[in-house]
C-alpha atoms as a PDB file:
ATOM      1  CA  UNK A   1       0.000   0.000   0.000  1.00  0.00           C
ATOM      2  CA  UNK A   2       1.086   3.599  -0.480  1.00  0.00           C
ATOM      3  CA  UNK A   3       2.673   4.956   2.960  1.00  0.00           C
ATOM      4  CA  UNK A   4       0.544   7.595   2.996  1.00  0.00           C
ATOM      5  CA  UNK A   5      -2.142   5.879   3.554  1.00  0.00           C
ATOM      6  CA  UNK A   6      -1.023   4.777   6.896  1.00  0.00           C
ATOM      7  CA  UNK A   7      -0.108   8.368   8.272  1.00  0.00           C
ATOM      8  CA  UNK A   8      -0.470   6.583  11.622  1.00  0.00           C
ATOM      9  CA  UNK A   9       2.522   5.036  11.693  1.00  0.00           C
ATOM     10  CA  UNK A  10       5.885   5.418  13.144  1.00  0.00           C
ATOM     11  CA  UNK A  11       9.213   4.612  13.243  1.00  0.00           C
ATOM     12  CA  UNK A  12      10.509   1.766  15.609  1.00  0.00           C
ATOM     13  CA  UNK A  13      12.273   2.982  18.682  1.00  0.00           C
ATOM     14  CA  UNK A  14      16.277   3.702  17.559  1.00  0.00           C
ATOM     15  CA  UNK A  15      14.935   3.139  13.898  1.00  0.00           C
ATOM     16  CA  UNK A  16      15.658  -0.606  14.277  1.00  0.00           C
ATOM     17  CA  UNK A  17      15.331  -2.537  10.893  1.00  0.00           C
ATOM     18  CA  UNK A  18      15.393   0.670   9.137  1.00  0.00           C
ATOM     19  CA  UNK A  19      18.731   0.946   7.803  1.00  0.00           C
ATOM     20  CA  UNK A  20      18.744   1.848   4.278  1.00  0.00           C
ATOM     21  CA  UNK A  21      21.073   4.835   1.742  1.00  0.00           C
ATOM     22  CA  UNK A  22      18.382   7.701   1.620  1.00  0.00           C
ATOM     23  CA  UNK A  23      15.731   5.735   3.569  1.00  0.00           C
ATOM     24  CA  UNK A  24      14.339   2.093   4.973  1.00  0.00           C
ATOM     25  CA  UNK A  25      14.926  -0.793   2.465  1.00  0.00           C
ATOM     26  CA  UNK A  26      12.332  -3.324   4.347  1.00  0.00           C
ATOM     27  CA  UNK A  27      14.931  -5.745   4.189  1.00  0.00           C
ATOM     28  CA  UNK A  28      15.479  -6.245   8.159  1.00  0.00           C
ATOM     29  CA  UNK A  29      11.494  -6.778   8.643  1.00  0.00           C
ATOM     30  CA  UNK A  30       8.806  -5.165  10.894  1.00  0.00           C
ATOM     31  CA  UNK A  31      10.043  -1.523  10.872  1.00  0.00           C
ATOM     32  CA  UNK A  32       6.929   0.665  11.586  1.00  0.00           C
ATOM     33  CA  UNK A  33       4.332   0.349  14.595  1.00  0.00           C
ATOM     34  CA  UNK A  34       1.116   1.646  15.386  1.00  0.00           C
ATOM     35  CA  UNK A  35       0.583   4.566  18.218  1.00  0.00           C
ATOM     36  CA  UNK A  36       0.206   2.067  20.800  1.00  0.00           C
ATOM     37  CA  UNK A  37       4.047   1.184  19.810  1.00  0.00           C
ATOM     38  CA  UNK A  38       3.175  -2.566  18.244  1.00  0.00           C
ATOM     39  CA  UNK A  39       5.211  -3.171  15.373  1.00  0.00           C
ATOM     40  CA  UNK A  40       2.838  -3.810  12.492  1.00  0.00           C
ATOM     41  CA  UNK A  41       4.616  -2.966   9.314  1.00  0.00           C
ATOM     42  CA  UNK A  42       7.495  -2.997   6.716  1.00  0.00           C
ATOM     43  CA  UNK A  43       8.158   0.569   5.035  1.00  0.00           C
ATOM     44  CA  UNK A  44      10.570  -0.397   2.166  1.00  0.00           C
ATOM     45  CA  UNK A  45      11.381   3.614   0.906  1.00  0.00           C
ATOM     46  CA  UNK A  46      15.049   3.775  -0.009  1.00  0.00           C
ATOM     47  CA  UNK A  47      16.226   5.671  -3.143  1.00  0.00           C
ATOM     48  CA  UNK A  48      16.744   2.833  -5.202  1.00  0.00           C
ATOM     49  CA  UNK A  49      12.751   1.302  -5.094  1.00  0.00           C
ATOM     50  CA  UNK A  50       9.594   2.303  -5.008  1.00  0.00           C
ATOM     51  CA  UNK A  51       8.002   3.272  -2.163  1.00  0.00           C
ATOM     52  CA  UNK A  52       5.425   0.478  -0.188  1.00  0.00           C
ATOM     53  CA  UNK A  53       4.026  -0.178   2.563  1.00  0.00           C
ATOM     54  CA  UNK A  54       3.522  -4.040   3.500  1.00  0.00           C
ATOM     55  CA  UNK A  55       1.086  -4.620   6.548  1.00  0.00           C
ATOM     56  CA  UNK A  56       1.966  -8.067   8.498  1.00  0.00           C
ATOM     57  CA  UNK A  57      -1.383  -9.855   8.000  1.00  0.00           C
ATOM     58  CA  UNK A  58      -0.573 -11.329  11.244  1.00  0.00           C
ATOM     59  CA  UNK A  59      -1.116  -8.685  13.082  1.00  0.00           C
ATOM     60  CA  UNK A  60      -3.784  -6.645  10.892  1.00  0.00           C
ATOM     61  CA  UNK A  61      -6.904  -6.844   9.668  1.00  0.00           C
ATOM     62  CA  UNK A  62      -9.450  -4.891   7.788  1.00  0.00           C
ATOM     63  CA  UNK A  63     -12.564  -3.510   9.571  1.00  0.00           C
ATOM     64  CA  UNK A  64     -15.130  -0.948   9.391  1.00  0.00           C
ATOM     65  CA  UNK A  65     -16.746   2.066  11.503  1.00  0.00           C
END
């Protein structure tokens, strides 16, 4: 998914699994986590690839208001 769609979403504490040249390269896993601090997802966004999102499906799911 685009990363802007999950504005939510931060960083890891320390940035773990988010080395990368310019930015993350979603190579070291679970690298973003929802406010409550869980990780939850892998932001792969370094120079040389597009930019995605990838939600764990083990610990998301879809649901509505």
């Amino acid at each position: 998914m685009h990363p802007d769609d999950a504005a939510g979403l931060q960083p890891l504490p320390n940035w773990e699994n988010s080395t990368g040249c310019c930015g993350p390269t979603g190579d070291e896993g679970l690298n973003r986590a929802c406010p409550c601090c869980a990780p939850v997802a892998t932001l792969a966004a370094d120079c040389f690839e597009p930019n995605e999102l990838h939600l764990d499906p083990v610990r998301t799911y879809a649901f509505s208001q």
